[in-house]
N, C-alpha and C. Protein backbone atom coordinates (compact mmCIF):
# COMPACT_ATOMS: atom_id res chain seq x y z
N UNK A 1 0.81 -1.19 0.00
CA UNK A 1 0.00 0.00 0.00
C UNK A 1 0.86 1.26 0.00
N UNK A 2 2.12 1.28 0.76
CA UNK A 2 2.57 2.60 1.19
C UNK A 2 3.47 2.36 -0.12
N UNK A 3 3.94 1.84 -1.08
CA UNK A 3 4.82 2.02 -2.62
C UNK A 3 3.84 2.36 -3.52
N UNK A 4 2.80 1.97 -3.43
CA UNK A 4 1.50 2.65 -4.30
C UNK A 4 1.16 3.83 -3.94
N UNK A 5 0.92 4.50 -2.89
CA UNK A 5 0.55 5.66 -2.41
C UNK A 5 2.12 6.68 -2.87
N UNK A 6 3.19 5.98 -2.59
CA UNK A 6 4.61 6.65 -3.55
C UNK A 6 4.60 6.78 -4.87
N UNK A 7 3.96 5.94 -5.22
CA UNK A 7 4.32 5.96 -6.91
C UNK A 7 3.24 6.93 -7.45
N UNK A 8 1.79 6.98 -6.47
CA UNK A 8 1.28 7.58 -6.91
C UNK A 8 1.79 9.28 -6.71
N UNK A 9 1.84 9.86 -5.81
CA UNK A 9 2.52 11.01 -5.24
C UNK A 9 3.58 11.44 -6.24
N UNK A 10 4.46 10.36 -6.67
CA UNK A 10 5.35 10.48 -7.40
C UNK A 10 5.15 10.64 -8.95
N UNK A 11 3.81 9.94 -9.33
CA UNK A 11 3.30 10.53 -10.65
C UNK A 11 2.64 11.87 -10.43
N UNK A 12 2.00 12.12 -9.55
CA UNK A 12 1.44 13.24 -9.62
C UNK A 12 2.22 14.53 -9.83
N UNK A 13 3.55 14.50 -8.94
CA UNK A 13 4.63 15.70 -8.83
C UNK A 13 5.26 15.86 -10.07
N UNK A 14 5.61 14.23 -10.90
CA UNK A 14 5.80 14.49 -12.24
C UNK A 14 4.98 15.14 -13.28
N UNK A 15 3.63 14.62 -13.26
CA UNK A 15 2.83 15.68 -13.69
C UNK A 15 2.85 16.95 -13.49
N UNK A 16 3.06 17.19 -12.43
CA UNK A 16 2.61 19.00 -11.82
C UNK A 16 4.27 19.54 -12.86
N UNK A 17 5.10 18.70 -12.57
CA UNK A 17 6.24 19.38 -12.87
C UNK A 17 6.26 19.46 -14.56
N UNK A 18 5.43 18.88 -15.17
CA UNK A 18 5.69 18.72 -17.11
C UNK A 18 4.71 20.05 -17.39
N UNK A 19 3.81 19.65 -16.74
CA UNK A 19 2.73 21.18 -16.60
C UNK A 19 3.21 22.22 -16.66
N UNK A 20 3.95 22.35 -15.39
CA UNK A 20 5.11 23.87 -15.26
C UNK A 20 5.80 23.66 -16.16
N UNK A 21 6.61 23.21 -16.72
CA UNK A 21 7.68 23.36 -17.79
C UNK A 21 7.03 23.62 -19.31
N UNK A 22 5.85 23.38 -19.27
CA UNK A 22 4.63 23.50 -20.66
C UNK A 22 4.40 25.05 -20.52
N UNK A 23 3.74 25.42 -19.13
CA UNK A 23 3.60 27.06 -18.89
C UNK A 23 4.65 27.94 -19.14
N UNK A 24 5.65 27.28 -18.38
CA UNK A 24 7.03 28.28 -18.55
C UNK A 24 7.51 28.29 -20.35
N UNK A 25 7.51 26.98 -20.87
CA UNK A 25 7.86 27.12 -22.28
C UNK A 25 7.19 28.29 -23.17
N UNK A 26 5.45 28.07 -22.98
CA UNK A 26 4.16 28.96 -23.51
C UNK A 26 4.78 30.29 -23.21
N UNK A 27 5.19 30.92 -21.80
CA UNK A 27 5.53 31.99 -21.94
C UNK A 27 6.46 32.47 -22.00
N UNK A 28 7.57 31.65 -22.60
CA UNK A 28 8.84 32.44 -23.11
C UNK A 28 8.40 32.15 -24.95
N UNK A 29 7.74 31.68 -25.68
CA UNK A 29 7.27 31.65 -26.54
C UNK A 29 6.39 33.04 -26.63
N UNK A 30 5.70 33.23 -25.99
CA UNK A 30 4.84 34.57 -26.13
C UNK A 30 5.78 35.94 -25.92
N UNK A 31 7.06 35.35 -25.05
CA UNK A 31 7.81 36.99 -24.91
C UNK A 31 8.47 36.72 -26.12
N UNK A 32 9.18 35.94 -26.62
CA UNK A 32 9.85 35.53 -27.62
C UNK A 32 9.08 36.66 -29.06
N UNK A 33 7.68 36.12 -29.32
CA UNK A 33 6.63 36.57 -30.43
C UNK A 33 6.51 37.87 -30.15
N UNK A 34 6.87 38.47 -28.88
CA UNK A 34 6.29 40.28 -28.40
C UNK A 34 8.02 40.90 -29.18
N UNK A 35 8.51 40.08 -28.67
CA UNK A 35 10.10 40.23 -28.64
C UNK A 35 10.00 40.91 -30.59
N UNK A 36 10.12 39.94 -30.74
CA UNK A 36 9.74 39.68 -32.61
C UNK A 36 8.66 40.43 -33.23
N UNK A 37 7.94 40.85 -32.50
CA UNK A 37 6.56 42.29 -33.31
C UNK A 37 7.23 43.21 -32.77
N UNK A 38 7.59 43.44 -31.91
CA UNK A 38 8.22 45.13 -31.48
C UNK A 38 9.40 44.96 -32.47
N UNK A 39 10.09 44.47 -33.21
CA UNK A 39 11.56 44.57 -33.49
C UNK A 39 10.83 44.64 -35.45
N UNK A 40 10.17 43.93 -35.49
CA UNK A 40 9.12 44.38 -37.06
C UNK A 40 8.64 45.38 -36.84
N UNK A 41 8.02 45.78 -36.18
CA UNK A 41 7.22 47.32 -36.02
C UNK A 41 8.12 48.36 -35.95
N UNK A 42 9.25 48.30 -35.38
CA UNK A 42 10.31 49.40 -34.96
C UNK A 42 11.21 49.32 -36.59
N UNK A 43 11.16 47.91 -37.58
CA UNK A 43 11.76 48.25 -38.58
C UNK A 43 11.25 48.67 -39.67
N UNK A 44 9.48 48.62 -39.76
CA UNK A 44 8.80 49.04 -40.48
C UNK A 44 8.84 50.00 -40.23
N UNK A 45 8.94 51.13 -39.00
CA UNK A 45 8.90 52.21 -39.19
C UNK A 45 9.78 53.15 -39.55
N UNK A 46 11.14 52.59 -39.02
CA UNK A 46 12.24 52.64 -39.86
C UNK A 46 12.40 52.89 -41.09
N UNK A 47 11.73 52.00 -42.20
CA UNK A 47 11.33 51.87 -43.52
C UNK A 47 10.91 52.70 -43.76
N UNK A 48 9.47 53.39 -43.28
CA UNK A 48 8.88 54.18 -43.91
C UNK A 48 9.25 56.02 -43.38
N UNK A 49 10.36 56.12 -42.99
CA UNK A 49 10.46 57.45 -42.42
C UNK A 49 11.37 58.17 -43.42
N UNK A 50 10.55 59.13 -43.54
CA UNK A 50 11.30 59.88 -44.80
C UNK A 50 13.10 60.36 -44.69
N UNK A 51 13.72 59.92 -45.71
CA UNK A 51 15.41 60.25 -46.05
C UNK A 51 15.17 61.48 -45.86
N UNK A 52 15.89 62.53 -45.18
CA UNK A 52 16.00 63.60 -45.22
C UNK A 52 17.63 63.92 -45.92
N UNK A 53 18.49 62.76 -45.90
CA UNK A 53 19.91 63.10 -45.89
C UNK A 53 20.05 63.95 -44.47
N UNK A 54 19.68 63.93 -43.62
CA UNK A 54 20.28 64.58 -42.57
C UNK A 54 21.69 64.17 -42.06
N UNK A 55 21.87 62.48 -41.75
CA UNK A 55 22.21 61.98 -41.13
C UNK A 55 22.89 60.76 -41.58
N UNK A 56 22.80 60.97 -43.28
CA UNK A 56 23.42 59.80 -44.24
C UNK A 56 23.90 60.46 -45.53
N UNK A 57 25.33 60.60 -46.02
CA UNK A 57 25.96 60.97 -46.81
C UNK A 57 26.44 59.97 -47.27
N UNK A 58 26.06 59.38 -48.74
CA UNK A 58 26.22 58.20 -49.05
C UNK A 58 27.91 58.32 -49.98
N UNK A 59 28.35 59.17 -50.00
CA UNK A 59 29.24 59.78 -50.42
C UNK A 59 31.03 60.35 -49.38
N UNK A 60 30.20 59.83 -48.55
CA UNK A 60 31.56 60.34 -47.23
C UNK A 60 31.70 59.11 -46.50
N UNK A 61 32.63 58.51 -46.57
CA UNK A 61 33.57 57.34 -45.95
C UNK A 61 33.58 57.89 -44.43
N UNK A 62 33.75 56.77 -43.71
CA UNK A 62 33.60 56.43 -42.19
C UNK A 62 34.59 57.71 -41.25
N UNK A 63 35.83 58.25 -42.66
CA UNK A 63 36.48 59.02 -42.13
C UNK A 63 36.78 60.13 -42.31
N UNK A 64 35.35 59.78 -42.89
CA UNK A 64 34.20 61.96 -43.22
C UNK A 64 35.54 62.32 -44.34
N UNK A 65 35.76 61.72 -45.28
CA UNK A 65 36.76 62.07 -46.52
C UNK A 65 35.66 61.54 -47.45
N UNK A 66 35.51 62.36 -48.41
CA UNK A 66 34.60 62.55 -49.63
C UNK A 66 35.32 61.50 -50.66
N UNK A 67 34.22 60.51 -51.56
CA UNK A 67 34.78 59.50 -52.31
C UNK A 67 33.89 59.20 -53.31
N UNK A 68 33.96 58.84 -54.18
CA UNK A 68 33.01 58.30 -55.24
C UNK A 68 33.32 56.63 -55.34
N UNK A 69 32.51 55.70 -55.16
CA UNK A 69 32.51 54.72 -55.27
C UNK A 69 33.85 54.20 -54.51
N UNK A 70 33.46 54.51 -53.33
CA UNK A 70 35.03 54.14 -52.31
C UNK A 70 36.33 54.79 -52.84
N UNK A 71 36.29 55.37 -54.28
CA UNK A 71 37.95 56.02 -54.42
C UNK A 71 38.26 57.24 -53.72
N UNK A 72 39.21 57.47 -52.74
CA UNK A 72 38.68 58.61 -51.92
C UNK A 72 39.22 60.10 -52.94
N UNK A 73 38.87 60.88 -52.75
CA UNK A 73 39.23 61.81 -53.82
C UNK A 73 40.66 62.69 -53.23
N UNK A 74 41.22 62.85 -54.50
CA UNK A 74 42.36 63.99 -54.22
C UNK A 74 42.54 65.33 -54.77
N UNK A 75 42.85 66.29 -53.88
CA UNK A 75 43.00 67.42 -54.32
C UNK A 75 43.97 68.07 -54.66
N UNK A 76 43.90 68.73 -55.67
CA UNK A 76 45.21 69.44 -56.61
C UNK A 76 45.49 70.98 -55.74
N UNK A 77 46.27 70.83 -54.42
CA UNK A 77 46.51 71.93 -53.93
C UNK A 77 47.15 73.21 -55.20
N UNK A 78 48.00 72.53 -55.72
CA UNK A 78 48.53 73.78 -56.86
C UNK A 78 47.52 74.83 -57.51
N UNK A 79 46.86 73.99 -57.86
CA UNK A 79 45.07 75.29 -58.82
C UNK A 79 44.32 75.66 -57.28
N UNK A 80 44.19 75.90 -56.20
CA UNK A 80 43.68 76.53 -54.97
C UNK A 80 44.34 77.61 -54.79
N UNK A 81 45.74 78.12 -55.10
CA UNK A 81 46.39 79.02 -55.04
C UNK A 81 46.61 79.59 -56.23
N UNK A 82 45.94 79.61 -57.49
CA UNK A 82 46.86 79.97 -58.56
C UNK A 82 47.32 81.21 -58.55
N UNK A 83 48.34 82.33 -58.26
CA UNK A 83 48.25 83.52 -58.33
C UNK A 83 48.48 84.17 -60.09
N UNK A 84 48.70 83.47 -60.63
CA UNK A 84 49.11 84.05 -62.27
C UNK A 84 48.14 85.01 -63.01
């Protein structure tokens, strides 16, 4: 009687415990999905916000030196001064 009354106790706690691990899974799945709509919503809006060029010079390298197609450009100090 008293290994039956264990085994039972002992299925039951296993149960209780697959339960909890089902809940806990469900809601890291649901933060997971909130996680994942805020991060689409924040890039859709992204998307749709008008270029002003304020803040993007597609034309100036990382080290604010002016370039056309990555060649960075050079300047002919001699014609800046011409005095002739």
């Amino acid at each position: 009687m008293e290994s039956e009354r264990v085994a039972a106790e002992k299925e039951v706690q296993e149960n209780q415990d697959r339960l909890k691990k089902l809940e806990l899974d469900r809601l890291d799945i649901e933060a997971a999905e909130r996680e994942l709509e805020m991060r689409k919503r924040m890039l859709h809006d992204a998307e749709k916000e008008p270029d002003h060029g304020d803040n993007v010079d597609d034309n100036v390298d990382d080290d604010m030196s002016m370039s056309v197609s990555g060649v960075p450009m050079v300047c002919d100090y001699s014609t800046l001064f011409d005095t002739h």
